[in-house]
N, C-alpha and C. Protein backbone atom coordinates (compact mmCIF):
# COMPACT_ATOMS: atom_id res chain seq x y z
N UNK A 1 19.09 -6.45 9.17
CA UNK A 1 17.82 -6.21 8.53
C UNK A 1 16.75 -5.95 9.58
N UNK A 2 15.86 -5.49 9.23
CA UNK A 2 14.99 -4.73 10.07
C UNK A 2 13.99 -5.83 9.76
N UNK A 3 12.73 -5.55 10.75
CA UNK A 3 11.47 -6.55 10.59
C UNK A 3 10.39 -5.75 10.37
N UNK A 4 9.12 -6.25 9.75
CA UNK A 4 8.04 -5.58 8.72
C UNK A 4 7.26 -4.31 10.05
N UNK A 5 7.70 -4.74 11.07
CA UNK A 5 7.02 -3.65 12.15
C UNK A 5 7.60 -1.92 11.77
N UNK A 6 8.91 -2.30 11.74
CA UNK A 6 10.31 -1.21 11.84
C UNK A 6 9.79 -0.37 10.48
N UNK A 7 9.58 -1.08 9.19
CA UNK A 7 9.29 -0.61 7.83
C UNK A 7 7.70 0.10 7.84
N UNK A 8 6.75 -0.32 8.65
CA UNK A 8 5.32 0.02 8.89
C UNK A 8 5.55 1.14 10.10
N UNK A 9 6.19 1.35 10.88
CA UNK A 9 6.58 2.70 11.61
C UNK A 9 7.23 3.57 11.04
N UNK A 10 8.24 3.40 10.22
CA UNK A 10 8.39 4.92 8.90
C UNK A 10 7.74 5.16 8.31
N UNK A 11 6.84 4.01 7.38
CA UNK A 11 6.03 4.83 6.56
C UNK A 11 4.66 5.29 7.42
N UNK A 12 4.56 4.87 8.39
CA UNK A 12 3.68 5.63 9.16
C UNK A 12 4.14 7.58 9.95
N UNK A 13 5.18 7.04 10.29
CA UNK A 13 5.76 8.43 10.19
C UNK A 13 5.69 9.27 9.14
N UNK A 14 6.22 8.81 7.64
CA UNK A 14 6.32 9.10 6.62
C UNK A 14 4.94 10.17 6.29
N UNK A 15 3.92 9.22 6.29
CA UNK A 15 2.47 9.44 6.17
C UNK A 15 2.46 10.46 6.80
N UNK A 16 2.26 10.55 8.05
CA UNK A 16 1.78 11.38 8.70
C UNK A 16 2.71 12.96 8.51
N UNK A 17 3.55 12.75 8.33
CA UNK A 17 4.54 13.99 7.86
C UNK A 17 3.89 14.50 7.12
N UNK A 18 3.41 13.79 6.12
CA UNK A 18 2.90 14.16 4.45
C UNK A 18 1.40 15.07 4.78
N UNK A 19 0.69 13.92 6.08
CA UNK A 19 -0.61 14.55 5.71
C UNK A 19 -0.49 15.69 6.64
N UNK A 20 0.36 16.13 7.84
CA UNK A 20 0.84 17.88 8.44
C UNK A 20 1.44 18.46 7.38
N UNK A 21 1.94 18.19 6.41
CA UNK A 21 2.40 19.27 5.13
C UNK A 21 1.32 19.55 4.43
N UNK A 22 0.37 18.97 3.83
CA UNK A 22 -0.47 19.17 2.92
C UNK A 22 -1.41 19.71 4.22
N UNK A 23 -1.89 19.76 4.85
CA UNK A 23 -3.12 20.28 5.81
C UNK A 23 -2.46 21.72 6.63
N UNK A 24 -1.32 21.74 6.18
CA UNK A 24 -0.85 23.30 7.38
C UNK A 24 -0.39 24.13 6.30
N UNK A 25 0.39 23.86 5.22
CA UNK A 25 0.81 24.29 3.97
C UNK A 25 0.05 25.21 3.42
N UNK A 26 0.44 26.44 3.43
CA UNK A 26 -0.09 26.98 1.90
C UNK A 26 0.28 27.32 0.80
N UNK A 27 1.92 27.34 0.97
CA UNK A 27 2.83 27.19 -0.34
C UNK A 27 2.35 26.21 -1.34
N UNK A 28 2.15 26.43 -2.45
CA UNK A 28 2.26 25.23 -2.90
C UNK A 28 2.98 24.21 -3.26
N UNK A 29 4.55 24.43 -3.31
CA UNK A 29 5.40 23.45 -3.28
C UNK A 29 5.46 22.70 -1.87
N UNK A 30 5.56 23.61 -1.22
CA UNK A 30 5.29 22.73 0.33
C UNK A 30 4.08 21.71 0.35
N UNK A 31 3.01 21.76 -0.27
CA UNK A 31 2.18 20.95 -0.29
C UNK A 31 2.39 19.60 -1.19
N UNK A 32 3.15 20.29 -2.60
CA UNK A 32 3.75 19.14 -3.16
C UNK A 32 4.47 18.00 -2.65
N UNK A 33 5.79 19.00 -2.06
CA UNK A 33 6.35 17.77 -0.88
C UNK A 33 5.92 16.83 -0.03
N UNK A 34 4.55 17.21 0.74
CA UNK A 34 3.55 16.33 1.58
C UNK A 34 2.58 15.60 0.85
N UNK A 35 2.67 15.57 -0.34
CA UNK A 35 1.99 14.36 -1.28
C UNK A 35 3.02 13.73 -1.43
N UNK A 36 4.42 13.91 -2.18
CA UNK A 36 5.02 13.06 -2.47
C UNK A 36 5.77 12.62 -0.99
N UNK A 37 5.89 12.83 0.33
CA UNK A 37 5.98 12.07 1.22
C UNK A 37 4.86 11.03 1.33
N UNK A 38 3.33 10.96 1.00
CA UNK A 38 2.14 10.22 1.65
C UNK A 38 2.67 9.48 0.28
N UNK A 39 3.29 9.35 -0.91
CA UNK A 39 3.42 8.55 -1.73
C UNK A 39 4.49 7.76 -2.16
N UNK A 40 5.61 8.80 -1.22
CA UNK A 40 6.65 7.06 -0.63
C UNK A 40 6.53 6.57 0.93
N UNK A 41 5.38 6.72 1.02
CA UNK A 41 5.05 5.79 2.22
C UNK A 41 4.52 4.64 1.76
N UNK A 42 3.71 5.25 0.87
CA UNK A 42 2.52 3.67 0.42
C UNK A 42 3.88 3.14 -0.70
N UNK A 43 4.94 3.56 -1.34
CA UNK A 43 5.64 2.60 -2.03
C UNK A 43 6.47 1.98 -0.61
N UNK A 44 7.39 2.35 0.14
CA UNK A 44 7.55 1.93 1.47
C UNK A 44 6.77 0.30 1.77
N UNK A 45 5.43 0.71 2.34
CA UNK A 45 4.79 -0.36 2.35
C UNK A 45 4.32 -1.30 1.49
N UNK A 46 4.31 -0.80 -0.14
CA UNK A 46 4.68 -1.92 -1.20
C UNK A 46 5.55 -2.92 -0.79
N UNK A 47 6.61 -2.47 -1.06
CA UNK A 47 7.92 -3.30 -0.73
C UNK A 47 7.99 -3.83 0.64
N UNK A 48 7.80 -2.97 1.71
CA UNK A 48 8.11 -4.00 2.47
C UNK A 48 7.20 -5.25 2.81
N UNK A 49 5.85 -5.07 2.39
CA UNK A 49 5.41 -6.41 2.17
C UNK A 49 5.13 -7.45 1.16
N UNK A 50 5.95 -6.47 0.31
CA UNK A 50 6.30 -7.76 -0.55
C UNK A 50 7.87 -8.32 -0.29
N UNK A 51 8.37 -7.75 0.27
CA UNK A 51 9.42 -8.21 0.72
C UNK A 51 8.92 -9.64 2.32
N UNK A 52 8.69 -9.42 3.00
CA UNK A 52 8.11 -10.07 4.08
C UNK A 52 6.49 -10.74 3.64
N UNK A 53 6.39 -10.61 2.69
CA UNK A 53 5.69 -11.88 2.15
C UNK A 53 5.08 -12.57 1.11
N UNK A 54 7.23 -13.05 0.87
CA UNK A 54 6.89 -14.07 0.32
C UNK A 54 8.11 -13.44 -1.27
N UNK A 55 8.31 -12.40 -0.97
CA UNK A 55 9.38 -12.07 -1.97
C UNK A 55 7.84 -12.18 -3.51
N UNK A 56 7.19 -11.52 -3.67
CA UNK A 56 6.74 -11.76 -5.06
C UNK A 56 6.60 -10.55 -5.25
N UNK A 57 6.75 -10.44 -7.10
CA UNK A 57 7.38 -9.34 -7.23
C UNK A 57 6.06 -8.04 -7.66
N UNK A 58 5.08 -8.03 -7.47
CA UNK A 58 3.85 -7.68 -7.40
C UNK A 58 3.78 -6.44 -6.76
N UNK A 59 4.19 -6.31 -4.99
CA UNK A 59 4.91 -5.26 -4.86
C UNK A 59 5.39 -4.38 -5.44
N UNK A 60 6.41 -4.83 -6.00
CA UNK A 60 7.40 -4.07 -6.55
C UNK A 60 7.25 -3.31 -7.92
N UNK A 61 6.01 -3.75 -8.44
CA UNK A 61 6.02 -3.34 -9.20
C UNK A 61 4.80 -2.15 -9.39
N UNK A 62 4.17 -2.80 -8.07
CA UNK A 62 2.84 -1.40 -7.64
C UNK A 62 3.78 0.00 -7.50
N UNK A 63 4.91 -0.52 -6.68
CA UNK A 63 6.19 0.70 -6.24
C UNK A 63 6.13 1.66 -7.44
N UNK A 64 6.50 0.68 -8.91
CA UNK A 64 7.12 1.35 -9.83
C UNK A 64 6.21 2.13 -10.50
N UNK A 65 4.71 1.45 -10.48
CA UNK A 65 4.03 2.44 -10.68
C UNK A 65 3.26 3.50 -10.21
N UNK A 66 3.29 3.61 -8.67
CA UNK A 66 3.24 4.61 -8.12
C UNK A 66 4.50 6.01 -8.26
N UNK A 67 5.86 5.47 -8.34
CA UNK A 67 6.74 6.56 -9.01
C UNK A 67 6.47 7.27 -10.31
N UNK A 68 5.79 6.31 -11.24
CA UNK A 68 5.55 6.71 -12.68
C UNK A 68 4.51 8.11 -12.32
N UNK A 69 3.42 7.36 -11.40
CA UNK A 69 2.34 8.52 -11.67
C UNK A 69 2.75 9.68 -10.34
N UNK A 70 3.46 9.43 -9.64
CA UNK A 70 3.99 10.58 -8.94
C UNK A 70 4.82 11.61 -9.64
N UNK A 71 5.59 10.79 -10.24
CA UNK A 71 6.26 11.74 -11.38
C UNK A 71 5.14 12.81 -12.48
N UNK A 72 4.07 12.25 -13.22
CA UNK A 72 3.31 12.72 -13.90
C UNK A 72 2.65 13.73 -12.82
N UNK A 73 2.46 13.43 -11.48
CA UNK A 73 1.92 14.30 -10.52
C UNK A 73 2.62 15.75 -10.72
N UNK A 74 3.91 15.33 -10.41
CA UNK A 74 4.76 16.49 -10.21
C UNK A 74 4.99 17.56 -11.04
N UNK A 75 4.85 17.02 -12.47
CA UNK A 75 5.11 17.61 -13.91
C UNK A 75 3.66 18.65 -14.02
N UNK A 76 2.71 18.07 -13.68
CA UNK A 76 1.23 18.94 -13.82
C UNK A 76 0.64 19.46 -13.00
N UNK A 77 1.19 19.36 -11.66
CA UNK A 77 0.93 19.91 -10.43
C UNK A 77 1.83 21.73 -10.42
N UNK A 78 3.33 20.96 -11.06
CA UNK A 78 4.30 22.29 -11.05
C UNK A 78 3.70 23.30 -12.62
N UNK A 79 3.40 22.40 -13.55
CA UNK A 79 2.72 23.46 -14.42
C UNK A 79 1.62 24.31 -13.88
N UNK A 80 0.54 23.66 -12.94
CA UNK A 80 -0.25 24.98 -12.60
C UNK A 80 0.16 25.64 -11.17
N UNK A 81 1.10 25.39 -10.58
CA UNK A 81 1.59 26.30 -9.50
C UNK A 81 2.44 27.62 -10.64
N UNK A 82 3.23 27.29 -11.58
CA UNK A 82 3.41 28.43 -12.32
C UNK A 82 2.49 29.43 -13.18
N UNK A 83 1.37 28.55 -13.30
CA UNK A 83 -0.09 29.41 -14.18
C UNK A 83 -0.02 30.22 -12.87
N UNK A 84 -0.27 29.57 -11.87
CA UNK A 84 -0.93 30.57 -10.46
C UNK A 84 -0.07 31.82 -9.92
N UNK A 85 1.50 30.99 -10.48
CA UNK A 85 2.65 32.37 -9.97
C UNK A 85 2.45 33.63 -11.30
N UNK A 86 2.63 33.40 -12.62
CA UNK A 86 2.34 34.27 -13.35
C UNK A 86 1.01 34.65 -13.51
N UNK A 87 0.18 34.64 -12.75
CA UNK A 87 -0.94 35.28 -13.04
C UNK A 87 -0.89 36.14 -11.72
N UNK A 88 -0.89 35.65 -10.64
CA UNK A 88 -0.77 36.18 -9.28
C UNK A 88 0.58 36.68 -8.80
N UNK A 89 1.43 36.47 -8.58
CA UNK A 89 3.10 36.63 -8.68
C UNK A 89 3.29 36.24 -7.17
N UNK A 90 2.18 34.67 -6.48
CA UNK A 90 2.53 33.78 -5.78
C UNK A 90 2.02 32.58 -5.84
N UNK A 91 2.62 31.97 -5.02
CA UNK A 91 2.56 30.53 -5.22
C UNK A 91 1.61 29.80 -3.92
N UNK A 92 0.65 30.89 -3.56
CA UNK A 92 -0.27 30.74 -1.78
C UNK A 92 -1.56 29.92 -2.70
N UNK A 93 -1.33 28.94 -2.20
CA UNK A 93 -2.61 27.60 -2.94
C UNK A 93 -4.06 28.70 -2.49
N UNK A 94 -4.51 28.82 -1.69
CA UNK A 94 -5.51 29.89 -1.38
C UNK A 94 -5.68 31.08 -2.42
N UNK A 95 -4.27 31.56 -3.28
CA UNK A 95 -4.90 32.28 -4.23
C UNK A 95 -5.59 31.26 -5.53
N UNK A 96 -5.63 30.29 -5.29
CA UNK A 96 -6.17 29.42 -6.73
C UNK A 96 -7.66 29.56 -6.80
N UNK A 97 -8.23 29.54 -5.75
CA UNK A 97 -10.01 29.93 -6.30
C UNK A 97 -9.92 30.83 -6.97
N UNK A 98 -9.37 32.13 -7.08
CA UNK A 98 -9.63 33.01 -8.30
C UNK A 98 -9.26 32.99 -9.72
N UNK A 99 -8.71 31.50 -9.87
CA UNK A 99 -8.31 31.41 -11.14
C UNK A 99 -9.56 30.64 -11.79
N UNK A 100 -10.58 30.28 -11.08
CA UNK A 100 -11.89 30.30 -11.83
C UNK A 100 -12.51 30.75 -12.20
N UNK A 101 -12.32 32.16 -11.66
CA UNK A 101 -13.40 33.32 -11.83
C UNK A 101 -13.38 33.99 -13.26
């Protein structure tokens, strides 16, 4: 077993992966991916401190609901990357200001 340092250096890795995808990205699925990396980091660090302190299950259950609404992320995030592909016939987050116009 690893110690709470080892678990706080992946999801720090983790993180930081997430926030060079979303900041260099202009795909928009590529950007998707670098949210849902910055959002199993913070479940990552759910658990592992609720694991290292003290085992209560409070953690674990922030975890579960951060999956819930990552999931809902994903479902309404991918519905308007497809508004943006059938209207535009790409998926370049930079074409989305003109879907205000």
């Amino acid at each position: 077993m690893g110690s709470l340092h080892n678990y706080l250096m992946i999801a720090s890795v983790l993180f930081s992966l997430g926030i060079f995808a979303v900041m260099t990205r202009r795909n928009g699925i590529a950007v998707l991916m670098g949210v849902e990396l910055i959002l199993n980091a913070a479940n990552l660090n759910f658990i592992a401190f609720a694991r290292f302190g003290g085992m209560n299950i409070s953690g674990h259950i922030f975890a579960l609901f951060v999956i819930i609404m990552a999931a809902a992320e994903a479902a309404v995030a991918l519905a308007i990357i497809i508004n943006l592909y059938n209207n535009f016939k790409s998926v370049n987050v930079d074409e989305a200001r003109q879907l205000k116009q």
